[in-house]
PDB file of N, CA and C in Angstrom:
ATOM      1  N   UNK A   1      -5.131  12.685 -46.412  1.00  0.00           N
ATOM      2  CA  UNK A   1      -5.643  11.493 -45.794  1.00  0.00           C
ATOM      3  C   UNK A   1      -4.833  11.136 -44.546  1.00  0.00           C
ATOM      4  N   UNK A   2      -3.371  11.289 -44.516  1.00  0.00           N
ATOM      5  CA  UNK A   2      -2.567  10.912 -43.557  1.00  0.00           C
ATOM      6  C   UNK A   2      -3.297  11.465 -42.482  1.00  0.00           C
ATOM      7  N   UNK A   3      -2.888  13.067 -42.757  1.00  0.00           N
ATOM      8  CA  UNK A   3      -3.048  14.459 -41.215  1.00  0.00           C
ATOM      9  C   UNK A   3      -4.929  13.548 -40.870  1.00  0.00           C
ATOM     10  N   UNK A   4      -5.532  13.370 -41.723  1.00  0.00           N
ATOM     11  CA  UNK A   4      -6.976  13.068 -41.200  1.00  0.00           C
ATOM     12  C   UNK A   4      -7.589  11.956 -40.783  1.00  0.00           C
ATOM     13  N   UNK A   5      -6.108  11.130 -40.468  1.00  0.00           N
ATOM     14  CA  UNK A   5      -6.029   9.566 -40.105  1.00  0.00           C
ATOM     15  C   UNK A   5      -5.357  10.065 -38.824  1.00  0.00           C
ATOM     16  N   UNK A   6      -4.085  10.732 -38.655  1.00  0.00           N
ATOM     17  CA  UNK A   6      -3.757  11.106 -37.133  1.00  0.00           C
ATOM     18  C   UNK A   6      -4.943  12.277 -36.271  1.00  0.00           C
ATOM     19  N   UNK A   7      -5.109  12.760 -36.809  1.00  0.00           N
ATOM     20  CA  UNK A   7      -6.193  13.334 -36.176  1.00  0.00           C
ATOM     21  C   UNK A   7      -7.442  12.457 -35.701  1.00  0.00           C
ATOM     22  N   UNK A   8      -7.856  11.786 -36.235  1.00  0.00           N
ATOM     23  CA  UNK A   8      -9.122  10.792 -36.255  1.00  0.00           C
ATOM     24  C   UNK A   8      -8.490  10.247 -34.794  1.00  0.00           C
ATOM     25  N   UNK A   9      -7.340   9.394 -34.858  1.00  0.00           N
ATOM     26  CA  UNK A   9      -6.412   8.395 -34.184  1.00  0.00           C
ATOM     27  C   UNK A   9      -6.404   9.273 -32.809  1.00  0.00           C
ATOM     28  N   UNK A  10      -6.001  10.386 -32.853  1.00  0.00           N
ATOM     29  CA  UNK A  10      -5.995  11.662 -31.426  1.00  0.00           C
ATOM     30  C   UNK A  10      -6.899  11.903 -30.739  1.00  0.00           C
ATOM     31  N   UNK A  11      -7.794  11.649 -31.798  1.00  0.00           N
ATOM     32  CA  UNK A  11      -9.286  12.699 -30.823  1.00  0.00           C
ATOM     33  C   UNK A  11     -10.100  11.131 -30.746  1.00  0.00           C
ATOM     34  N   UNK A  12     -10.255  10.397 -30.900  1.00  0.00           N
ATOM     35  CA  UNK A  12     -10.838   9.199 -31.065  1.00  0.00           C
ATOM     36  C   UNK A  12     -10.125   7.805 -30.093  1.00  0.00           C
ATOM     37  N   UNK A  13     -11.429   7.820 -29.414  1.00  0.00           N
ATOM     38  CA  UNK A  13     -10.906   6.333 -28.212  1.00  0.00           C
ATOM     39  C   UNK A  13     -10.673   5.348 -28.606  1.00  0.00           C
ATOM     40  N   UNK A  14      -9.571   4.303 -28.646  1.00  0.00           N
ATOM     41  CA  UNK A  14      -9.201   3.271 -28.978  1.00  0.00           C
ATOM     42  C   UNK A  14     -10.533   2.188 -28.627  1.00  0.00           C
ATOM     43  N   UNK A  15     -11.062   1.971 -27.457  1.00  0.00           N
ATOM     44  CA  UNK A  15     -12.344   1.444 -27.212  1.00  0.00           C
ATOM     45  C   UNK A  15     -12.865   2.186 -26.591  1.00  0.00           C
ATOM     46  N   UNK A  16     -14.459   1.189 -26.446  1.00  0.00           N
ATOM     47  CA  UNK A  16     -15.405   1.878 -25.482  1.00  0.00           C
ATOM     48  C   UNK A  16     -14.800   2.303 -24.183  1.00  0.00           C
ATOM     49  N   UNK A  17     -15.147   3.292 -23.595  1.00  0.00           N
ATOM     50  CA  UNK A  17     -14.654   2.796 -21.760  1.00  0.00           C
ATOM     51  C   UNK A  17     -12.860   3.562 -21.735  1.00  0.00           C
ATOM     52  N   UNK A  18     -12.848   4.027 -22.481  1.00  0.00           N
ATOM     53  CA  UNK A  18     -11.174   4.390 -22.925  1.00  0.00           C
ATOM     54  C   UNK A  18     -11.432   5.732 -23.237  1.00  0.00           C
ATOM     55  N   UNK A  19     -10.351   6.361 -22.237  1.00  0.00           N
ATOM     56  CA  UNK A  19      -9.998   7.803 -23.025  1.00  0.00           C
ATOM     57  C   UNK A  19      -9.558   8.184 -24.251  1.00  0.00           C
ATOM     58  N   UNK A  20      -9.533   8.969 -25.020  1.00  0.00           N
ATOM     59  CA  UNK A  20      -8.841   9.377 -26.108  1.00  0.00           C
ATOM     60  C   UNK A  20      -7.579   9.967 -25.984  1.00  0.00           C
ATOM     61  N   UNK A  21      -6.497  10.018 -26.599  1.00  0.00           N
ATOM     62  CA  UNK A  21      -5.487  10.438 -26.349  1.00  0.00           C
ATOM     63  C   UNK A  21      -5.140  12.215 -26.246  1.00  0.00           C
ATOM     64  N   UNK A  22      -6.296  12.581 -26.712  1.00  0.00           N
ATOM     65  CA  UNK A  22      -6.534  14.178 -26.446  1.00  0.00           C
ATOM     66  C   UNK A  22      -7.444  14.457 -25.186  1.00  0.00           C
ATOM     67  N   UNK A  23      -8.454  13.452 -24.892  1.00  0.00           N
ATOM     68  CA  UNK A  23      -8.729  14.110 -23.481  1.00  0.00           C
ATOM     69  C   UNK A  23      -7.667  13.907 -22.237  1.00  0.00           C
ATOM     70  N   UNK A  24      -6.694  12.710 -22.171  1.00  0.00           N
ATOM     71  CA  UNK A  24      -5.931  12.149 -21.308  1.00  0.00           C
ATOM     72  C   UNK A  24      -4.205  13.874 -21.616  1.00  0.00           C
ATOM     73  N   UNK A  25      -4.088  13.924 -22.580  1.00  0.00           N
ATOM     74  CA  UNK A  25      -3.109  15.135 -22.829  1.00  0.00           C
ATOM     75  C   UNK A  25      -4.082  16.246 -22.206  1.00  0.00           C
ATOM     76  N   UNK A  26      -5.204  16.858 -22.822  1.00  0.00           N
ATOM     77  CA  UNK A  26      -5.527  18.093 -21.927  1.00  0.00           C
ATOM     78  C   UNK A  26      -6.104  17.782 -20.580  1.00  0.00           C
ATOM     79  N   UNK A  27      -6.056  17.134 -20.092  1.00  0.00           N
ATOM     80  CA  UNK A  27      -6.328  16.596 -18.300  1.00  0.00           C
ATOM     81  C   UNK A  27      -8.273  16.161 -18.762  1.00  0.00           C
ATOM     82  N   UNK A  28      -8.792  16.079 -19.490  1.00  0.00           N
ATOM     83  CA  UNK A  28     -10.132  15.974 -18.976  1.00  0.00           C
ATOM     84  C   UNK A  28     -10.478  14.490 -18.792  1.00  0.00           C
ATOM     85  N   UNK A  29      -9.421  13.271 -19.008  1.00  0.00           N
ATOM     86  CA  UNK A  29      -9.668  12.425 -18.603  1.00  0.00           C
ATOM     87  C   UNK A  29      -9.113  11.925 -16.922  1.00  0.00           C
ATOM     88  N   UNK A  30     -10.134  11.915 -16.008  1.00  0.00           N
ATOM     89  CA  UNK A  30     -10.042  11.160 -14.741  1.00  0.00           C
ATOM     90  C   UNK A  30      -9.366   9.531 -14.571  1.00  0.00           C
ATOM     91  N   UNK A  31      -8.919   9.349 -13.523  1.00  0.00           N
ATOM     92  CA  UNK A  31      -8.582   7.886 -13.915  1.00  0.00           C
ATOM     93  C   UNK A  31      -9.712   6.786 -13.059  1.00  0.00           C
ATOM     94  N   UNK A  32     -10.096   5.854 -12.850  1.00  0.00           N
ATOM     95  CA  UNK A  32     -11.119   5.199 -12.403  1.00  0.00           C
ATOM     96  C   UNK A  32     -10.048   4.358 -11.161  1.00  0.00           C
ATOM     97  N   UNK A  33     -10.278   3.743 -10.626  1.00  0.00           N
ATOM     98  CA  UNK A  33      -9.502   2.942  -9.829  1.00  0.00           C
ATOM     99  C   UNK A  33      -8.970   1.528 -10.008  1.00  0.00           C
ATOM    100  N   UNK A  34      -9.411   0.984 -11.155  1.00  0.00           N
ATOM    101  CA  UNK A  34      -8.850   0.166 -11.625  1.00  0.00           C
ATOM    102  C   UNK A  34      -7.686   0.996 -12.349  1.00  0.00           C
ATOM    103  N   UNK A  35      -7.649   2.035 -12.824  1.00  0.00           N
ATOM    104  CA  UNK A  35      -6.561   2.567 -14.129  1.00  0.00           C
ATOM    105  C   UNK A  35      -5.658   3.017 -12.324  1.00  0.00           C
ATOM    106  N   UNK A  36      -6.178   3.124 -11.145  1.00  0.00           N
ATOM    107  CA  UNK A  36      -5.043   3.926 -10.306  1.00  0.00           C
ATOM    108  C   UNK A  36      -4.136   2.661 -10.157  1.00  0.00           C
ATOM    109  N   UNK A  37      -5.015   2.015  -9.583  1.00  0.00           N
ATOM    110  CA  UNK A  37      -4.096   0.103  -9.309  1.00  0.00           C
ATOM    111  C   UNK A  37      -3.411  -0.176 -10.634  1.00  0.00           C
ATOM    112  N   UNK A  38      -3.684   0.473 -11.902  1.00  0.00           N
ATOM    113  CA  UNK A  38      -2.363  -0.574 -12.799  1.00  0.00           C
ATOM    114  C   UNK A  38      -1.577   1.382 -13.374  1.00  0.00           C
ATOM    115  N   UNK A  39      -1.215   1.724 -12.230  1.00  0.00           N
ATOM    116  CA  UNK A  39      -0.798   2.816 -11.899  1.00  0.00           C
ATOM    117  C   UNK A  39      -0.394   3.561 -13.233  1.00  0.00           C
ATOM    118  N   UNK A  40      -1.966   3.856 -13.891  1.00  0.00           N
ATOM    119  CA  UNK A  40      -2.261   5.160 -15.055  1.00  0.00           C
ATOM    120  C   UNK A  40      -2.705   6.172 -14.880  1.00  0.00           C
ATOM    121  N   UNK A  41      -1.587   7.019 -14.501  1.00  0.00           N
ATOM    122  CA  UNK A  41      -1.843   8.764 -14.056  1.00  0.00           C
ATOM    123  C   UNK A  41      -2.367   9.469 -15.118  1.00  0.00           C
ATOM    124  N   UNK A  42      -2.930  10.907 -15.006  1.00  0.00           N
ATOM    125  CA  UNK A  42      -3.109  11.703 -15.762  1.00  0.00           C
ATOM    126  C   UNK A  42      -1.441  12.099 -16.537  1.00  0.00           C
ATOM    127  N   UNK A  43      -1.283  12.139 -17.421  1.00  0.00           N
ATOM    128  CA  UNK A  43      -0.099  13.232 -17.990  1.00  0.00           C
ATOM    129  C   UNK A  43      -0.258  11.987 -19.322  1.00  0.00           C
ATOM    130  N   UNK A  44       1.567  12.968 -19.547  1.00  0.00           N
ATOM    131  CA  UNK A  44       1.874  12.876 -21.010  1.00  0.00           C
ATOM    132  C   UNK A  44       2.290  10.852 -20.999  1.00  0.00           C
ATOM    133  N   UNK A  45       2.767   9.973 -19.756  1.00  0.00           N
ATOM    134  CA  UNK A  45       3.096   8.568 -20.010  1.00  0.00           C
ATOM    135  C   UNK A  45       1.226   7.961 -20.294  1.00  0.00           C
ATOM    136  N   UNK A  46       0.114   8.170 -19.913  1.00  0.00           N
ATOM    137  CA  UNK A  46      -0.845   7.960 -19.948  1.00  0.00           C
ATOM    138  C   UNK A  46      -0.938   8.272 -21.654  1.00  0.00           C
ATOM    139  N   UNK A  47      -0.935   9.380 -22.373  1.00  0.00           N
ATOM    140  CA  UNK A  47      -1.040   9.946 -23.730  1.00  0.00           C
ATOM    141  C   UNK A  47      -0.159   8.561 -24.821  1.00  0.00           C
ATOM    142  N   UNK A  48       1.140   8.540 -24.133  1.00  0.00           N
ATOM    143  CA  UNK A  48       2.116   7.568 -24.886  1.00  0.00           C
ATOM    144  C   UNK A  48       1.481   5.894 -24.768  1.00  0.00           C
ATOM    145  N   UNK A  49       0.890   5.624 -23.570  1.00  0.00           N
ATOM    146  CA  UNK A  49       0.260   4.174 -23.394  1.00  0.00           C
ATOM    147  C   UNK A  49      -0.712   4.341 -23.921  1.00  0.00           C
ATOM    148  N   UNK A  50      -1.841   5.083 -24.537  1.00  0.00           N
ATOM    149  CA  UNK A  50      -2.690   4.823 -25.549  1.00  0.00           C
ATOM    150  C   UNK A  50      -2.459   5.036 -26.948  1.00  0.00           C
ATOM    151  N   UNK A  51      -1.437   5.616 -27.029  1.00  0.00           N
ATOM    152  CA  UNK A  51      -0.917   5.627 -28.638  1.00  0.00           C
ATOM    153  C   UNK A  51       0.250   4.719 -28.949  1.00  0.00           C
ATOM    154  N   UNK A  52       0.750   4.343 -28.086  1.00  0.00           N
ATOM    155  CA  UNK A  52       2.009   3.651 -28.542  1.00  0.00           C
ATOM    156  C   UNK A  52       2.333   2.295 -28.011  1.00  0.00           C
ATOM    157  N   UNK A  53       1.334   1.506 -26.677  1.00  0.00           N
ATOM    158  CA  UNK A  53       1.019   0.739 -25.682  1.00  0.00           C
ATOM    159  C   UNK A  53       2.346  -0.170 -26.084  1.00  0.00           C
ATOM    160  N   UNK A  54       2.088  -1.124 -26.315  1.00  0.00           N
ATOM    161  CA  UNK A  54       3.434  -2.048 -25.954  1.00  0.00           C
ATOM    162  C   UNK A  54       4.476  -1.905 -26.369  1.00  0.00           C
ATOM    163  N   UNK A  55       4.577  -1.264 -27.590  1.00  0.00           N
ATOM    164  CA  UNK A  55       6.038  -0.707 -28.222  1.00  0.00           C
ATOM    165  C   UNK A  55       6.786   0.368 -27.107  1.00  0.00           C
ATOM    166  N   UNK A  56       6.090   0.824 -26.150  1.00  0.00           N
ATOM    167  CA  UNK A  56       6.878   1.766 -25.388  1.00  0.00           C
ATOM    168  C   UNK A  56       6.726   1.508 -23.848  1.00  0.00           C
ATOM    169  N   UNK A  57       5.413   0.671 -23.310  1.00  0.00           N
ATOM    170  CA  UNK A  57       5.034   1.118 -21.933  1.00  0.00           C
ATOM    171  C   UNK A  57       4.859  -0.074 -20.988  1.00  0.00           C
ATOM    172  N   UNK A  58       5.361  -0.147 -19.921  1.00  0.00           N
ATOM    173  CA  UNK A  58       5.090  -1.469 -19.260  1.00  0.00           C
ATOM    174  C   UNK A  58       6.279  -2.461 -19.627  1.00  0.00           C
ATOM    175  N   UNK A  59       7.783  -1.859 -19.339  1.00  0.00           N
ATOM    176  CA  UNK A  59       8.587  -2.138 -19.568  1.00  0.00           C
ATOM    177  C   UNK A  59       9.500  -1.909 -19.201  1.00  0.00           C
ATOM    178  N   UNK A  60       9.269  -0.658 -18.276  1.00  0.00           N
ATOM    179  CA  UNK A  60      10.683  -0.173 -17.458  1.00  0.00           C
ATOM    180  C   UNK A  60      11.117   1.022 -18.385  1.00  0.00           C
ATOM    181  N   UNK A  61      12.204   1.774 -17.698  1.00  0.00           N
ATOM    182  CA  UNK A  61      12.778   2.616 -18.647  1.00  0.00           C
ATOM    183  C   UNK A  61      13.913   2.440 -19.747  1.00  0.00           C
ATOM    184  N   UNK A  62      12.700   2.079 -20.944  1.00  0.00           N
ATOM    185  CA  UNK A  62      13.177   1.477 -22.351  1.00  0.00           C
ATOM    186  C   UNK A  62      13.882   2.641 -23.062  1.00  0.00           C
ATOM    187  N   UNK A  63      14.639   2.206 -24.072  1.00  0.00           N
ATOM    188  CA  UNK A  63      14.644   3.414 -24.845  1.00  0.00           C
ATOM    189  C   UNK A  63      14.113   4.221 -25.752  1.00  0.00           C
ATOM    190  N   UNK A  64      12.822   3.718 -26.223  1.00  0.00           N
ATOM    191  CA  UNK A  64      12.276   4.205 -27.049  1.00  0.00           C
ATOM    192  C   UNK A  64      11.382   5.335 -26.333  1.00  0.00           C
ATOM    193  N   UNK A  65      10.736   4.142 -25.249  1.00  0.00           N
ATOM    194  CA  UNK A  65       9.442   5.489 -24.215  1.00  0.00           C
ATOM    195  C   UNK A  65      10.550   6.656 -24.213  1.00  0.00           C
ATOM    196  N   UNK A  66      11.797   6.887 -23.524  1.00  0.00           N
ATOM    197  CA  UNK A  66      12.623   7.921 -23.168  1.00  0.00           C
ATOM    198  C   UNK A  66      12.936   8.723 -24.105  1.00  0.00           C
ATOM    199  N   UNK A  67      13.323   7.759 -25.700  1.00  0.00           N
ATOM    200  CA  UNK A  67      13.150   9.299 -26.874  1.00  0.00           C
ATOM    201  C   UNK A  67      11.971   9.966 -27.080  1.00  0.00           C
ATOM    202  N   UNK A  68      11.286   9.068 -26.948  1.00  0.00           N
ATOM    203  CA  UNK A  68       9.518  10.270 -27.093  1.00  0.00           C
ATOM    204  C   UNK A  68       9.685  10.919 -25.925  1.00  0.00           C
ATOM    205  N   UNK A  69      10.106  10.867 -24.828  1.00  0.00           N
ATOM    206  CA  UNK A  69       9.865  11.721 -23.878  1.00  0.00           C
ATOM    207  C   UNK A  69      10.940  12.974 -23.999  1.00  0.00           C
ATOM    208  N   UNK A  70      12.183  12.373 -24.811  1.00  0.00           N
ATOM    209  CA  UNK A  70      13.040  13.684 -24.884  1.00  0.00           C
ATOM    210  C   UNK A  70      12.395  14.692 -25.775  1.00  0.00           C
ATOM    211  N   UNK A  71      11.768  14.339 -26.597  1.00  0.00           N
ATOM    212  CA  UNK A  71      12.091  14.641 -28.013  1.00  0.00           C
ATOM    213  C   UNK A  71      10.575  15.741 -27.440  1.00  0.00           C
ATOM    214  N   UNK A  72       9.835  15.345 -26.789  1.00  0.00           N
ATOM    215  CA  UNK A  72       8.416  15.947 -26.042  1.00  0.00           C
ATOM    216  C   UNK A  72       8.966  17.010 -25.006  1.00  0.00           C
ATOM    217  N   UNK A  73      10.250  17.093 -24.397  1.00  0.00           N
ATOM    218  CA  UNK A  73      10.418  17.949 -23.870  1.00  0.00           C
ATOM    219  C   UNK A  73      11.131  18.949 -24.785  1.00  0.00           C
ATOM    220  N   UNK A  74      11.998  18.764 -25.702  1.00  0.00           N
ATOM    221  CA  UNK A  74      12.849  19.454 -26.344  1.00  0.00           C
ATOM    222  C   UNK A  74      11.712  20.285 -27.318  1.00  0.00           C
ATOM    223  N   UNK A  75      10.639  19.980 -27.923  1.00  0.00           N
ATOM    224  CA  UNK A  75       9.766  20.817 -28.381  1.00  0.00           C
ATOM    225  C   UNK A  75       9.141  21.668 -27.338  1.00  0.00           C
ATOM    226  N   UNK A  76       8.957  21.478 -25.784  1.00  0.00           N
ATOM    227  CA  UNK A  76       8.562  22.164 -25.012  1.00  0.00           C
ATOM    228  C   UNK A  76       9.188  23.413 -24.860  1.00  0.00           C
ATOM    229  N   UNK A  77      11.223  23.194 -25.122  1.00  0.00           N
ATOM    230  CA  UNK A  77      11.271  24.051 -25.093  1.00  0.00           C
ATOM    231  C   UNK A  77      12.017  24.939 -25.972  1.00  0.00           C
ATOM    232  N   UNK A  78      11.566  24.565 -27.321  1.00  0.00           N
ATOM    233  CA  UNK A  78      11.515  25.516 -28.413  1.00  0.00           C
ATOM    234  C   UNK A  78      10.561  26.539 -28.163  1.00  0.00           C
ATOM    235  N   UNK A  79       9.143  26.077 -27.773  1.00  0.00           N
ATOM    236  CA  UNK A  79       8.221  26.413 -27.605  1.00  0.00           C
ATOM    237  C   UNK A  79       8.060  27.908 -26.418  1.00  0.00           C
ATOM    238  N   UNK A  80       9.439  27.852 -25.505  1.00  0.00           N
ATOM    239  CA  UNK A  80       9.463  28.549 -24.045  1.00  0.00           C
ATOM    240  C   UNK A  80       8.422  27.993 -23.189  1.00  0.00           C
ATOM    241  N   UNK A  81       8.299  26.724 -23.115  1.00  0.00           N
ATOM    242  CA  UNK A  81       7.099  26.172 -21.750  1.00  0.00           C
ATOM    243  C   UNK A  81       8.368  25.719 -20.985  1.00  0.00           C
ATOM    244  N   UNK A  82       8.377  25.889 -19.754  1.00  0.00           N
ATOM    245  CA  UNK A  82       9.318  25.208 -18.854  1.00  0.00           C
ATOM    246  C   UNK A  82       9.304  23.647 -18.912  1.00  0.00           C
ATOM    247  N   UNK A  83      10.424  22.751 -18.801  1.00  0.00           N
ATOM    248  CA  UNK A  83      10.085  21.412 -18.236  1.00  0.00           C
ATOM    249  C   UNK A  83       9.206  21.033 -17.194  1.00  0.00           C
ATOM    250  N   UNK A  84       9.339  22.015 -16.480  1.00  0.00           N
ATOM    251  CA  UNK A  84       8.401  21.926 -15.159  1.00  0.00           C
ATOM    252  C   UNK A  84       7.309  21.591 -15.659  1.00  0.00           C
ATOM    253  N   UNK A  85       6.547  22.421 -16.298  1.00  0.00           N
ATOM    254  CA  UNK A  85       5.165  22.627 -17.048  1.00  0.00           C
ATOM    255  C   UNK A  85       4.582  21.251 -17.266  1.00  0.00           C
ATOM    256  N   UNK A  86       6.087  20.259 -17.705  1.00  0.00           N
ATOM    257  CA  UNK A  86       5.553  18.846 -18.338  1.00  0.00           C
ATOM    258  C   UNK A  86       4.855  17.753 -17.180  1.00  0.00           C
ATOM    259  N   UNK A  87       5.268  17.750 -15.955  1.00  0.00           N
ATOM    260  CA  UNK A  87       5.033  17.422 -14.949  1.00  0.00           C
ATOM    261  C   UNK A  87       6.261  16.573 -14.071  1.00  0.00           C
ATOM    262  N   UNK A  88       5.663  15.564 -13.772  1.00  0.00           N
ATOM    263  CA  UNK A  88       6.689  14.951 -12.691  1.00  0.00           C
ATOM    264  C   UNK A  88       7.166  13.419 -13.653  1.00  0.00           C
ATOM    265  N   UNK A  89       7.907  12.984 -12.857  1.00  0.00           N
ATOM    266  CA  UNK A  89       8.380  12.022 -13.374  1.00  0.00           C
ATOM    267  C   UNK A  89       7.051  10.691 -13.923  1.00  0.00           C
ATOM    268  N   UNK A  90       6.489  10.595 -12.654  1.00  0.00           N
ATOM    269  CA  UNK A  90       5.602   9.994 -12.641  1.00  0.00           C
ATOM    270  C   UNK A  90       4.454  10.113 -13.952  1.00  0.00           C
ATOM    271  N   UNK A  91       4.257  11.395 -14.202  1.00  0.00           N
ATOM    272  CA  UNK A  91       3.312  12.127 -15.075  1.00  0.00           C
ATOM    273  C   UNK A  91       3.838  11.620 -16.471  1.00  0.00           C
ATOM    274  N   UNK A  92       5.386  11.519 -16.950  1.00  0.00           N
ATOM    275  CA  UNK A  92       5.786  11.587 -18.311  1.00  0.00           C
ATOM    276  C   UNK A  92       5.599  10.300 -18.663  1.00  0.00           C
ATOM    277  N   UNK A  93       5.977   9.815 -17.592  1.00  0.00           N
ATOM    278  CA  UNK A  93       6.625   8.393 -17.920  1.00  0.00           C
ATOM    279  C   UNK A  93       5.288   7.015 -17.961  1.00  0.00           C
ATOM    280  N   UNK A  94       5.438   5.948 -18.341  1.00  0.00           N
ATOM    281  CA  UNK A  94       4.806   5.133 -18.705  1.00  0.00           C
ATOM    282  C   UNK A  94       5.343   3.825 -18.905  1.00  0.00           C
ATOM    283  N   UNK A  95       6.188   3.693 -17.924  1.00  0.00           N
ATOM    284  CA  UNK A  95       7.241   2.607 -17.770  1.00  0.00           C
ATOM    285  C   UNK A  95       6.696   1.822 -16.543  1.00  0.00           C
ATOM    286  N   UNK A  96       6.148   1.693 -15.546  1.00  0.00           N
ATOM    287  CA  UNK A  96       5.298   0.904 -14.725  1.00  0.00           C
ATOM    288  C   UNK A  96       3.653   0.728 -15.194  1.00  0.00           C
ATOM    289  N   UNK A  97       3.273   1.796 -16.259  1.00  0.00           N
ATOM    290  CA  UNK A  97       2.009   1.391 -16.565  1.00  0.00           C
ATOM    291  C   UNK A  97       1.621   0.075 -16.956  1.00  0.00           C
ATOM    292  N   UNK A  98      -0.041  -0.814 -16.183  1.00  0.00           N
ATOM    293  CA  UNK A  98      -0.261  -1.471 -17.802  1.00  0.00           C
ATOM    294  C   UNK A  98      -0.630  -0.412 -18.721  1.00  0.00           C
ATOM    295  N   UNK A  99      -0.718  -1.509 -19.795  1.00  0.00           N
ATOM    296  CA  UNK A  99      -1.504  -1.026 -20.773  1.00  0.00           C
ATOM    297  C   UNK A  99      -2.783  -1.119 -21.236  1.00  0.00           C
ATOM    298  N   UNK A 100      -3.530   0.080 -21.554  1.00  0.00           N
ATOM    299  CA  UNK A 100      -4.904   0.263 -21.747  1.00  0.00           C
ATOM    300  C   UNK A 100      -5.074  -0.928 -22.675  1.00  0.00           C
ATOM    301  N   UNK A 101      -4.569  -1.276 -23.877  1.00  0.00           N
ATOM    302  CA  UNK A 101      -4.745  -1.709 -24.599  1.00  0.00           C
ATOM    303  C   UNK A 101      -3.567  -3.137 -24.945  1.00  0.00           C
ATOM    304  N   UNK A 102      -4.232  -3.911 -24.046  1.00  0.00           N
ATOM    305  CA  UNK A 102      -2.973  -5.548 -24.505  1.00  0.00           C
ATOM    306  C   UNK A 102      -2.993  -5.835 -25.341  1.00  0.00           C
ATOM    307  N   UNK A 103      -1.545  -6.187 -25.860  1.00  0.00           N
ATOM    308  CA  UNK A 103      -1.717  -7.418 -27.397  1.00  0.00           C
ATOM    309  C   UNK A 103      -2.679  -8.206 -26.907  1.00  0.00           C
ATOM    310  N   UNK A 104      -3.407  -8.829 -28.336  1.00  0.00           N
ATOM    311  CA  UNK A 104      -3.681 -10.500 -27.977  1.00  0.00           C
ATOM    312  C   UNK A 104      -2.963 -11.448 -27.828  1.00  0.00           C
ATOM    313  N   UNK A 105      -2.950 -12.866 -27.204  1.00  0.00           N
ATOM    314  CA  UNK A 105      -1.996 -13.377 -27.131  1.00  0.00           C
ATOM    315  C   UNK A 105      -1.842 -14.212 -28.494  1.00  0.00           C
ATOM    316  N   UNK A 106      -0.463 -14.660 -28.369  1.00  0.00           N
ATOM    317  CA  UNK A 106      -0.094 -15.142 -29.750  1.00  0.00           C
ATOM    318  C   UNK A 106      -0.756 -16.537 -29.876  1.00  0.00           C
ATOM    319  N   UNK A 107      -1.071 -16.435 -30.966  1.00  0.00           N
ATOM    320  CA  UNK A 107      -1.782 -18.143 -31.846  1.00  0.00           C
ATOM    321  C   UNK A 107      -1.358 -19.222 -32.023  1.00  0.00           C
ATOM    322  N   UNK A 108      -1.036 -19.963 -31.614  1.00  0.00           N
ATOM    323  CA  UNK A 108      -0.148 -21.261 -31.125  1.00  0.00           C
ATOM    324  C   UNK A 108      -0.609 -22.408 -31.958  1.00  0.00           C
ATOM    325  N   UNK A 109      -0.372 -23.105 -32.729  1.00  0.00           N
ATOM    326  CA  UNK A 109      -1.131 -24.310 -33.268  1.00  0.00           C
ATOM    327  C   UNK A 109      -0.258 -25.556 -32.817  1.00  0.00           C
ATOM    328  N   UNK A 110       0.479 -25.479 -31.599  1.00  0.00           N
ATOM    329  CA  UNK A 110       0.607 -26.458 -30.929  1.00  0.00           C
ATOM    330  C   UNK A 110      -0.302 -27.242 -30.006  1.00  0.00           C
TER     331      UNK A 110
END
């Protein structure tokens, strides 16, 4: 049930109008020009802002976005893919992004 809950979660768009986190990883998602203005590139920080959105992105360089990003290169290169391969800074990262997906705001009963 887990593996077929992350899988579901991968291949499956958070909303309408939203990439999935597997077309945005294999490049087949484009970005529209609203996603260029809240500066959401193609790569792997685009992949992390739809799976992980406020816990990691739109925050500067936190520490958490930066262990997923180590930890994403260090399997790269178990693997023998160059770092290069991963892209540019710009590409990994997800630290000026918004996010596809905002909290709501909090419920106030003041």
């Amino acid at each position: 049930m887990a593996f077929q809950a992350a899988i579901f979660r991968w291949m499956s768009p958070f909303k309408k109008k939203q990439p999935s986190a597997h077309d945005v990883f294999v490049g087949n998602w484009k970005p529209t020009k609203n996603d260029t203005l809240a500066k959401r590139v193609p790569g792997f920080g685009a992949t992390m802002n739809l799976l992980y959105a406020d816990l990691t992105c739109g925050q500067g360089d936190i520490d958490p976005m930066n262990n997923i990003i180590s930890h994403y290169q260090y399997y790269l290169d178990l693997m023998g893919v160059g770092r290069e391969e991963a892209g540019t800074h710009e590409e990994l990262t997800c630290a000026e992004q918004e996010l596809f997906n905002p909290p709501a705001p909090a419920y106030s009963t003041t």
